[in-house]
C-alpha atoms as a PDB file:
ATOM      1  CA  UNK A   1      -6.221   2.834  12.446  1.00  0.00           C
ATOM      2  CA  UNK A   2      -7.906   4.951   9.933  1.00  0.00           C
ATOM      3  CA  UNK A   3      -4.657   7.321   9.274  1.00  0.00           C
ATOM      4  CA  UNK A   4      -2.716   4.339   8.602  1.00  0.00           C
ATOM      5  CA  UNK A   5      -5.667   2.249   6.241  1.00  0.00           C
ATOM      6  CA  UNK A   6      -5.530   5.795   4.465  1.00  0.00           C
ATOM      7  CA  UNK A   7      -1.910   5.866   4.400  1.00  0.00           C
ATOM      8  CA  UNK A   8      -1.806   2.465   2.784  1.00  0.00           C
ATOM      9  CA  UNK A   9      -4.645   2.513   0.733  1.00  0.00           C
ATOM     10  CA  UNK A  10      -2.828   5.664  -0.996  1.00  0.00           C
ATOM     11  CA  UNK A  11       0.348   3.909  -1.831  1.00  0.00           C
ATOM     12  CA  UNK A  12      -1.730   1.696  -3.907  1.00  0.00           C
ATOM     13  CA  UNK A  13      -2.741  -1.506  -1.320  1.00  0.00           C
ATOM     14  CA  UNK A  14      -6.030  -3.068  -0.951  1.00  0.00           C
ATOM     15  CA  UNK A  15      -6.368  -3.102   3.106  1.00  0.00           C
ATOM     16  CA  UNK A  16      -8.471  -5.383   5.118  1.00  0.00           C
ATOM     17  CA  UNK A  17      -8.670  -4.034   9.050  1.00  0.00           C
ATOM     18  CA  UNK A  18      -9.068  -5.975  11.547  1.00  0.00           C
ATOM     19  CA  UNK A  19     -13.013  -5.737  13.137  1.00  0.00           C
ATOM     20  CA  UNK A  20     -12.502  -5.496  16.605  1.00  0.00           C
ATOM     21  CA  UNK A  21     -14.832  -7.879  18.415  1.00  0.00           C
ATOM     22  CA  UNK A  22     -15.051  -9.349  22.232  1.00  0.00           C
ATOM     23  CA  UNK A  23     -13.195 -12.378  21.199  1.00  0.00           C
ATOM     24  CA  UNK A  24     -10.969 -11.050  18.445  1.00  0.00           C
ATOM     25  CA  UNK A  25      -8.503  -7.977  18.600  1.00  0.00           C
ATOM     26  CA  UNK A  26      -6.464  -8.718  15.536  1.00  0.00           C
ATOM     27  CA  UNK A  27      -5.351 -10.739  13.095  1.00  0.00           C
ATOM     28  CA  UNK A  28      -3.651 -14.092  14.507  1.00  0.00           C
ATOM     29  CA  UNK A  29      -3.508 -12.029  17.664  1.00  0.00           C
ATOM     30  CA  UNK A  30      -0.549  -9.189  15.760  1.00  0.00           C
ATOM     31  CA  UNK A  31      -1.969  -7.932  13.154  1.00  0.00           C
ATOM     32  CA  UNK A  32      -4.357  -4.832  12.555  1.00  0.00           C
ATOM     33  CA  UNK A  33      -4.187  -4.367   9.111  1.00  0.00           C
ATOM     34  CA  UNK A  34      -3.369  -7.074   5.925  1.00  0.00           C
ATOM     35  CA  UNK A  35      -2.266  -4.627   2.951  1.00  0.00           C
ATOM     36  CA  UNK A  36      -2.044  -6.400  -0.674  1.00  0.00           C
ATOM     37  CA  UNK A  37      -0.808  -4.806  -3.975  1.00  0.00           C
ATOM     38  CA  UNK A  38       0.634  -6.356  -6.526  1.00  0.00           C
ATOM     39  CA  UNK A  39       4.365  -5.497  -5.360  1.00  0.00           C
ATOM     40  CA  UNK A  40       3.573  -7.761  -1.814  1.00  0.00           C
ATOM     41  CA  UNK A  41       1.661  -7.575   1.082  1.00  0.00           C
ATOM     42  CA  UNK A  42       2.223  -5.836   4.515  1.00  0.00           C
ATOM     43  CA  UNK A  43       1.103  -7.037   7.870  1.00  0.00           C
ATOM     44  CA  UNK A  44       1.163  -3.799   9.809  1.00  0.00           C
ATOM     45  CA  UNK A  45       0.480  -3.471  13.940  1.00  0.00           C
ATOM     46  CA  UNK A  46      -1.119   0.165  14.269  1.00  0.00           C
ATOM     47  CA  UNK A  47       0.359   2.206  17.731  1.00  0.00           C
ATOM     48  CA  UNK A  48      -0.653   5.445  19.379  1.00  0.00           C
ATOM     49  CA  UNK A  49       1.905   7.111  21.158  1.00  0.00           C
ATOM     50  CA  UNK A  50       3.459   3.837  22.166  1.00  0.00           C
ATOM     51  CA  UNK A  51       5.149   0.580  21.085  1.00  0.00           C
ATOM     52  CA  UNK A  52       4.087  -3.092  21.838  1.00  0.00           C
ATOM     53  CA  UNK A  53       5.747  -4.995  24.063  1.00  0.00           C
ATOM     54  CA  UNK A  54       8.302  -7.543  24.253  1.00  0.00           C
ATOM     55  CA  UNK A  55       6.254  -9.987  24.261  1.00  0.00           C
ATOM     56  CA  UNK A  56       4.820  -9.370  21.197  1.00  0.00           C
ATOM     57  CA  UNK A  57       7.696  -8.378  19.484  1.00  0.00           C
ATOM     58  CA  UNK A  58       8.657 -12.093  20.088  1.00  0.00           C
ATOM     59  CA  UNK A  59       5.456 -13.585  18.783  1.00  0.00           C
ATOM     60  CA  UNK A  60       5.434 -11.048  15.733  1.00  0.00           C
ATOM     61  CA  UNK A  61       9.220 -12.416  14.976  1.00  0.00           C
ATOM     62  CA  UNK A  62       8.355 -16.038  15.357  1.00  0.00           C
ATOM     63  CA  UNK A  63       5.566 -15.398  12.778  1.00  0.00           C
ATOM     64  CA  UNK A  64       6.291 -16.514   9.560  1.00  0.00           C
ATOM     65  CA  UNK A  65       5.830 -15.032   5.930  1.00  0.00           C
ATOM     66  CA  UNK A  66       6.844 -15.541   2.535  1.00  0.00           C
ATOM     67  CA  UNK A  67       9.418 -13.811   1.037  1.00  0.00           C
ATOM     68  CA  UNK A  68       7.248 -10.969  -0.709  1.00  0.00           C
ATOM     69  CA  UNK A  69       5.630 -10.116   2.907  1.00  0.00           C
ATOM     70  CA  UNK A  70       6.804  -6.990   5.408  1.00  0.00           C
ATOM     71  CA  UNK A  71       5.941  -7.034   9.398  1.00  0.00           C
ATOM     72  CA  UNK A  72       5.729  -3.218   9.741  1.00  0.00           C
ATOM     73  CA  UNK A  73       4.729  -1.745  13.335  1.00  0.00           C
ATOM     74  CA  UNK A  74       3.082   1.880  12.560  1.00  0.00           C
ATOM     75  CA  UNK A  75       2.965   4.244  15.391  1.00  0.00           C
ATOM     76  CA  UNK A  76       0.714   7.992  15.554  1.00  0.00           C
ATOM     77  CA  UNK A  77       0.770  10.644  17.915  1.00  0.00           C
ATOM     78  CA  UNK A  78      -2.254  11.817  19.365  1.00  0.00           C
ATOM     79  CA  UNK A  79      -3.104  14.984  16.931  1.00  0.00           C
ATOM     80  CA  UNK A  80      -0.587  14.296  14.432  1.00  0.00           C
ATOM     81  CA  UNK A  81      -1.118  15.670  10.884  1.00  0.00           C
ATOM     82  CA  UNK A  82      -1.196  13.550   7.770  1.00  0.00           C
ATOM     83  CA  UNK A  83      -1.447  10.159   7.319  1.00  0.00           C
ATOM     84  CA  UNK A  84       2.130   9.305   7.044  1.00  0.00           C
ATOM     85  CA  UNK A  85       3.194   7.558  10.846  1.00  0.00           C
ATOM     86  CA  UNK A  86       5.498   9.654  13.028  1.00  0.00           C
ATOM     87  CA  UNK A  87       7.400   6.124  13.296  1.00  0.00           C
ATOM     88  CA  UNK A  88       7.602   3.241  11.070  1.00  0.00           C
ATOM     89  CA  UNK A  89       9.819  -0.130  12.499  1.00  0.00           C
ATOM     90  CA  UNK A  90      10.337  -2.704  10.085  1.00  0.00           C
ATOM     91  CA  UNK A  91      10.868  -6.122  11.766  1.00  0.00           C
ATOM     92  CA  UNK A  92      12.176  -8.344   8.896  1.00  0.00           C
ATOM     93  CA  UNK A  93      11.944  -8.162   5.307  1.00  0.00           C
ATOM     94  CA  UNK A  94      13.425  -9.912   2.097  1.00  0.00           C
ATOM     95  CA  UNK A  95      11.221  -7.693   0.327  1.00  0.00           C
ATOM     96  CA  UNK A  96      12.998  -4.417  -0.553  1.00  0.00           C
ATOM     97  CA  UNK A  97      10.172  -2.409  -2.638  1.00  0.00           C
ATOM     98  CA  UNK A  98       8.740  -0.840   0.285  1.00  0.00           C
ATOM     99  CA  UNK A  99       6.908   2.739  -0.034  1.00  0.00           C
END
């Protein structure tokens, strides 16, 4: 998660991660990071080596956002350079301005 809060945080968003607690694994249960700039906000679901599943892919569609919002999943290899993501899915978006 720290590649991708970098990744964000260098295109110019504030980023709040998600503190990972016995209870609580992310935000609403789908979210691991909330990323804010003045352009719109980006709920992103951090993956290594992996995607979610089907299940969640239905719970992360159902979710609702306003128009400036992105549902982004973010996935990293294991050893991968840079903080870019090897793969970037965006679910749904009105929002066109995305870097």
């Amino acid at each position: 998660m720290c590649k991708a809060r970098k990744y964000y945080e260098s295109r110019g968003y504030r980023v709040e991660a998600v503190v990972t607690t016995q209870w609580k694994k992310d935000f609403w249960g789908l979210w691991d990071l909330i990323c804010i700039s003045s352009r719109g906000t980006v709920l992103s679901q951090v993956k290594c080596n992996g995607l979610p599943t089907k299940e969640w892919y239905y719970r992360a569609e159902v979710f609702e956002v306003p128009d400036n919002c992105v549902k982004v999943v973010d996935v990293y290899k294991d050893y991968q350079r840079g903080n870019a993501p090897s793969r970037r899915i965006i679910l749904q978006t009105k929002y066109t301005d995305l870097d």
